[in-house]
Protein backbone atom coordinates (compact mmCIF):
# COMPACT_ATOMS: atom_id res chain seq x y z
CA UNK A 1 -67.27 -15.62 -131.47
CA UNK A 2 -70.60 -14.47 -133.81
CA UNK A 3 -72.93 -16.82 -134.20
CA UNK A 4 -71.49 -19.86 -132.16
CA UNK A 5 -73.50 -20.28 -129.39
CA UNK A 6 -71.26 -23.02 -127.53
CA UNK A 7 -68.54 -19.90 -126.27
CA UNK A 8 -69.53 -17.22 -124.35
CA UNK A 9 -68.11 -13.44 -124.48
CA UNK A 10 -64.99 -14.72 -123.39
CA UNK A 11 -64.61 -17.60 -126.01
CA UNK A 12 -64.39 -20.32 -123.52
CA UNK A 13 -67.29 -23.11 -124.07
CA UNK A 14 -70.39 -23.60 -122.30
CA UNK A 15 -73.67 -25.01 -121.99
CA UNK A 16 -75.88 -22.70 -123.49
CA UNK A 17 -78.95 -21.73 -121.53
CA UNK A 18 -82.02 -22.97 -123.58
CA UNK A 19 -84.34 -22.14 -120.19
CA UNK A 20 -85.84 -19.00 -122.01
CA UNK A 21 -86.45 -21.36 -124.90
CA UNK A 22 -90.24 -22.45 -126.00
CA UNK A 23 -91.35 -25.98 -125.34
CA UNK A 24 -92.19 -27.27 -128.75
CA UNK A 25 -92.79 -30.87 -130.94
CA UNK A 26 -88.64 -31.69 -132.55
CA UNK A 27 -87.20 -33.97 -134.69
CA UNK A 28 -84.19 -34.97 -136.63
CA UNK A 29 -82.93 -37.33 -139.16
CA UNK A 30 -79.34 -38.16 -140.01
CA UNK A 31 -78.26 -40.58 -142.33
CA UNK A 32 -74.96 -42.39 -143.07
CA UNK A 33 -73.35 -45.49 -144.32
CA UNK A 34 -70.90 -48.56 -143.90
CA UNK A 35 -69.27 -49.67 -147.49
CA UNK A 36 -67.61 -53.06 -147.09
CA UNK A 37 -66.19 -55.87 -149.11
CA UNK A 38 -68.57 -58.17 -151.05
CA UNK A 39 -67.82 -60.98 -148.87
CA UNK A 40 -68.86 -59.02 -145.70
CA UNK A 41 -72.01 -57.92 -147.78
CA UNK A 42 -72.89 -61.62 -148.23
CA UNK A 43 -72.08 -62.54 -144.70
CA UNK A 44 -74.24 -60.04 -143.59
CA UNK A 45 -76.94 -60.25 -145.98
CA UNK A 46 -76.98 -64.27 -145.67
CA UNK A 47 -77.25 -63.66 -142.19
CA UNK A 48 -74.28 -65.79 -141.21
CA UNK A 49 -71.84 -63.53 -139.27
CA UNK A 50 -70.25 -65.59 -136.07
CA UNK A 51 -71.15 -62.36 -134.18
CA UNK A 52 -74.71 -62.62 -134.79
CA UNK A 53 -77.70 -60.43 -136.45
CA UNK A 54 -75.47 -57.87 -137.07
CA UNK A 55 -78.34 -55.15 -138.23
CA UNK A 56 -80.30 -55.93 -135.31
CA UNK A 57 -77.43 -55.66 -132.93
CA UNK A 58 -76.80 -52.80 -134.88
CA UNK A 59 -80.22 -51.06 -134.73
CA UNK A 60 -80.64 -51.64 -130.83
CA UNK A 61 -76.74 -49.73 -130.74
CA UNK A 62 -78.08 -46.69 -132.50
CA UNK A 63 -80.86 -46.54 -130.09
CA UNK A 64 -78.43 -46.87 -127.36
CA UNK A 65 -76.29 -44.51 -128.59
CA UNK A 66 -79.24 -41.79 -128.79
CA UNK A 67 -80.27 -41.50 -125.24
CA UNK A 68 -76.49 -41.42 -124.13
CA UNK A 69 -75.57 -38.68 -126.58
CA UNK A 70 -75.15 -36.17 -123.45
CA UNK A 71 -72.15 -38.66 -121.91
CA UNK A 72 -70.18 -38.39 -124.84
CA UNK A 73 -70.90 -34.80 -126.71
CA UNK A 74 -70.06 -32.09 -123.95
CA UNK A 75 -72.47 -29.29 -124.03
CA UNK A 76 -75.33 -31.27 -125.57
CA UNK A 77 -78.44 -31.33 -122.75
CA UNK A 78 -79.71 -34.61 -121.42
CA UNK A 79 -82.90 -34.84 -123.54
CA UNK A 80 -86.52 -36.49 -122.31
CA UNK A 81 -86.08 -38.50 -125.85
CA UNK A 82 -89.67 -39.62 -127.10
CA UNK A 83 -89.03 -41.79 -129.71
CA UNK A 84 -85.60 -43.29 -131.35
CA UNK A 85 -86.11 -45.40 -134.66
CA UNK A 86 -83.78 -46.77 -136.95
CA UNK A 87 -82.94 -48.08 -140.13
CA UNK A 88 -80.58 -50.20 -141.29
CA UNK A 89 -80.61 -51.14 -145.23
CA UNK A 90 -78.53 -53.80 -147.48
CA UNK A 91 -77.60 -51.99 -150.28
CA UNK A 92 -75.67 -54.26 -153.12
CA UNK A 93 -74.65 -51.18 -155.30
CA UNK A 94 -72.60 -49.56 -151.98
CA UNK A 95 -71.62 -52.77 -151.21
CA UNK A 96 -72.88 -51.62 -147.16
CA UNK A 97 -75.60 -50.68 -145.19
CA UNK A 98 -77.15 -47.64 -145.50
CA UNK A 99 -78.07 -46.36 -142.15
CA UNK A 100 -81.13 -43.44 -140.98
CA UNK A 101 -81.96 -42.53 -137.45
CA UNK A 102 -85.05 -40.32 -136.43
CA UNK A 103 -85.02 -39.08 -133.03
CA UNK A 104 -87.89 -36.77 -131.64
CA UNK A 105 -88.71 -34.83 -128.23
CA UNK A 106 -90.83 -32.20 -127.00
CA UNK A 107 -88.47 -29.39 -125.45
CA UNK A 108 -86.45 -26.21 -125.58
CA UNK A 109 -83.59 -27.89 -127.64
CA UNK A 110 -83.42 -30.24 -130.73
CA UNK A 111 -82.33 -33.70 -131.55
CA UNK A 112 -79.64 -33.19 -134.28
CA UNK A 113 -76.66 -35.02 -132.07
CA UNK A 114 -78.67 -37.60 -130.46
CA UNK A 115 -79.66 -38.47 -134.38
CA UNK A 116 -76.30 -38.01 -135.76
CA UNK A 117 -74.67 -40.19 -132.99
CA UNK A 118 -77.48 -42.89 -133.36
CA UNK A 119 -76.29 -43.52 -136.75
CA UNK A 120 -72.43 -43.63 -135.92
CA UNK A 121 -73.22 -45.63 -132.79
CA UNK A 122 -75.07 -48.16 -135.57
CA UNK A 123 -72.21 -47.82 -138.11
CA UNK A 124 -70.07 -48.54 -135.54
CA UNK A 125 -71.74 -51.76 -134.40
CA UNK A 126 -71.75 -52.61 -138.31
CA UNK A 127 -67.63 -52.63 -138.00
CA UNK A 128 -67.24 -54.20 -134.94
CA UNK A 129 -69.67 -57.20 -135.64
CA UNK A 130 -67.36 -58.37 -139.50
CA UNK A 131 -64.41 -56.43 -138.95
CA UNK A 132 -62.82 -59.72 -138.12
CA UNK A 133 -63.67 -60.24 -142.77
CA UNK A 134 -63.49 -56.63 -143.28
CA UNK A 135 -60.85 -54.53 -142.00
CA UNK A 136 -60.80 -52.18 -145.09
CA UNK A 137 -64.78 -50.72 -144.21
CA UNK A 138 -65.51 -47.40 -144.37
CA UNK A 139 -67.88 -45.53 -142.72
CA UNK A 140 -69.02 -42.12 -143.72
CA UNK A 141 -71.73 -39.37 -145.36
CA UNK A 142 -73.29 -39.42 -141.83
CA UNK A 143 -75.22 -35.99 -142.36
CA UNK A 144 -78.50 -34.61 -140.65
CA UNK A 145 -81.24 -34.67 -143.28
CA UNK A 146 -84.05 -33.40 -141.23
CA UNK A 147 -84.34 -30.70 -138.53
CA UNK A 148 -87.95 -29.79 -137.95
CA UNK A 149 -89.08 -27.85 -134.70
CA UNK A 150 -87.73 -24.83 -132.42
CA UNK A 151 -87.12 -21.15 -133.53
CA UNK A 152 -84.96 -22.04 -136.32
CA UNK A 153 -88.06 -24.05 -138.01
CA UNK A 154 -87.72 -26.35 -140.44
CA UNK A 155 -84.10 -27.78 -142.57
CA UNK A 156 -84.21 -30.55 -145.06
CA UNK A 157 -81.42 -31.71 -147.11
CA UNK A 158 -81.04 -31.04 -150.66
C-alpha cells in the first residue's frame, strides 16, 4: 500500500502512530461553497430566513464541526484544537456563500480534516437553514488551501 499511511503491511486500516512525531505550530485552510437560487440569496442576504441568521448559525456549525472531526472521520486523532475561525461570504456572482475555515494546533499531526469538515459542517448548516426555498443548492469546491507545519512543511493552493 506505498505511500498511504492509513493501512498497515497487511492493507487493513489503522490509526497511524504520530507518537515519534515532533511537536510543532499547524495550520490549515479549506475553502468551499453553497450556490443557491437568487431568491435564497436575497433571503439570506436580507437577513429574513424563518430559520434565523443563517451565516451565524452557520459559522458557530463549522466551529462545531472542527473539534468533533475525530467522531465522524475514523483514523483522524482527537486534536487539542487552538483556534477555529470561520468565514462565511455573500457572493452575488455565485449566487451562494463562499465559505473558509482556518483551524490551528500545536502537535504531532495537522489540521487538514478538522478544516475541511468545518467548512462542510458550515455548508451544511447553509442547506438546512433555506432548503425549505432552495432544494436545488449545491454545495461543492471544498478544497484545503493551506497546510503549513509538520515534516511535510508548507502546501498552498495554486
Amino acid at each position: 500500500m506505498s505511500g498511504l499511511t492509513h493501512f498497515d503491511a497487511k492493507g487493513e486500516a489503522h490509526m497511524v502512530d504520530v507518537s515519534a512525531k515532533d511537536i510543532t505550530s499547524r495550520v490549515a485552510t479549506a475553502a468551499g461553497w453553497v450556490r443557491m437560487s437568487a431568491e435564497a440569496f436575497a433571503i439570506i442576504s436580507g437577513g429574513t430566513a424563518k430559520k434565523g441568521d443563517v451565516l451565524g448559525v452557520a459559522q458557530l456549525a463549522g466551529i462545531m464541526g472542527a473539534k468533533k472531526t475525530p467522531d465522524l472521520i475514523p483514523l483522524c486523532h482527537p486534536l487539542a484544537i487552538a483556534k477555529v475561525s470561520l468565514d462565511l461570504k455573500l457572493d452575488a456572482n455565485l449566487p451562494g456563500v463562499q465559505i473558509s475555515a482556518t483551524v490551528k494546533t500545536t502537535g504531532q499531526t495537522g489540521v487538514e480534516m478538522e478544516a475541511l469538515t468545518a467548512v462542510s459542517t458550515a455548508a451544511l448548516t447553509v442547506y438546512d437553514m433555506i432548503k425549505a426555498v432552495d432544494k436545488t443548492m449545491e454545495i461543492g469546491g471544498i478544497h484545503v488551501t493551506l497546510k503549513d507545519g509538520g515534516k511535510s512543511g508548507r502546501y498552498e493552493a495554486s
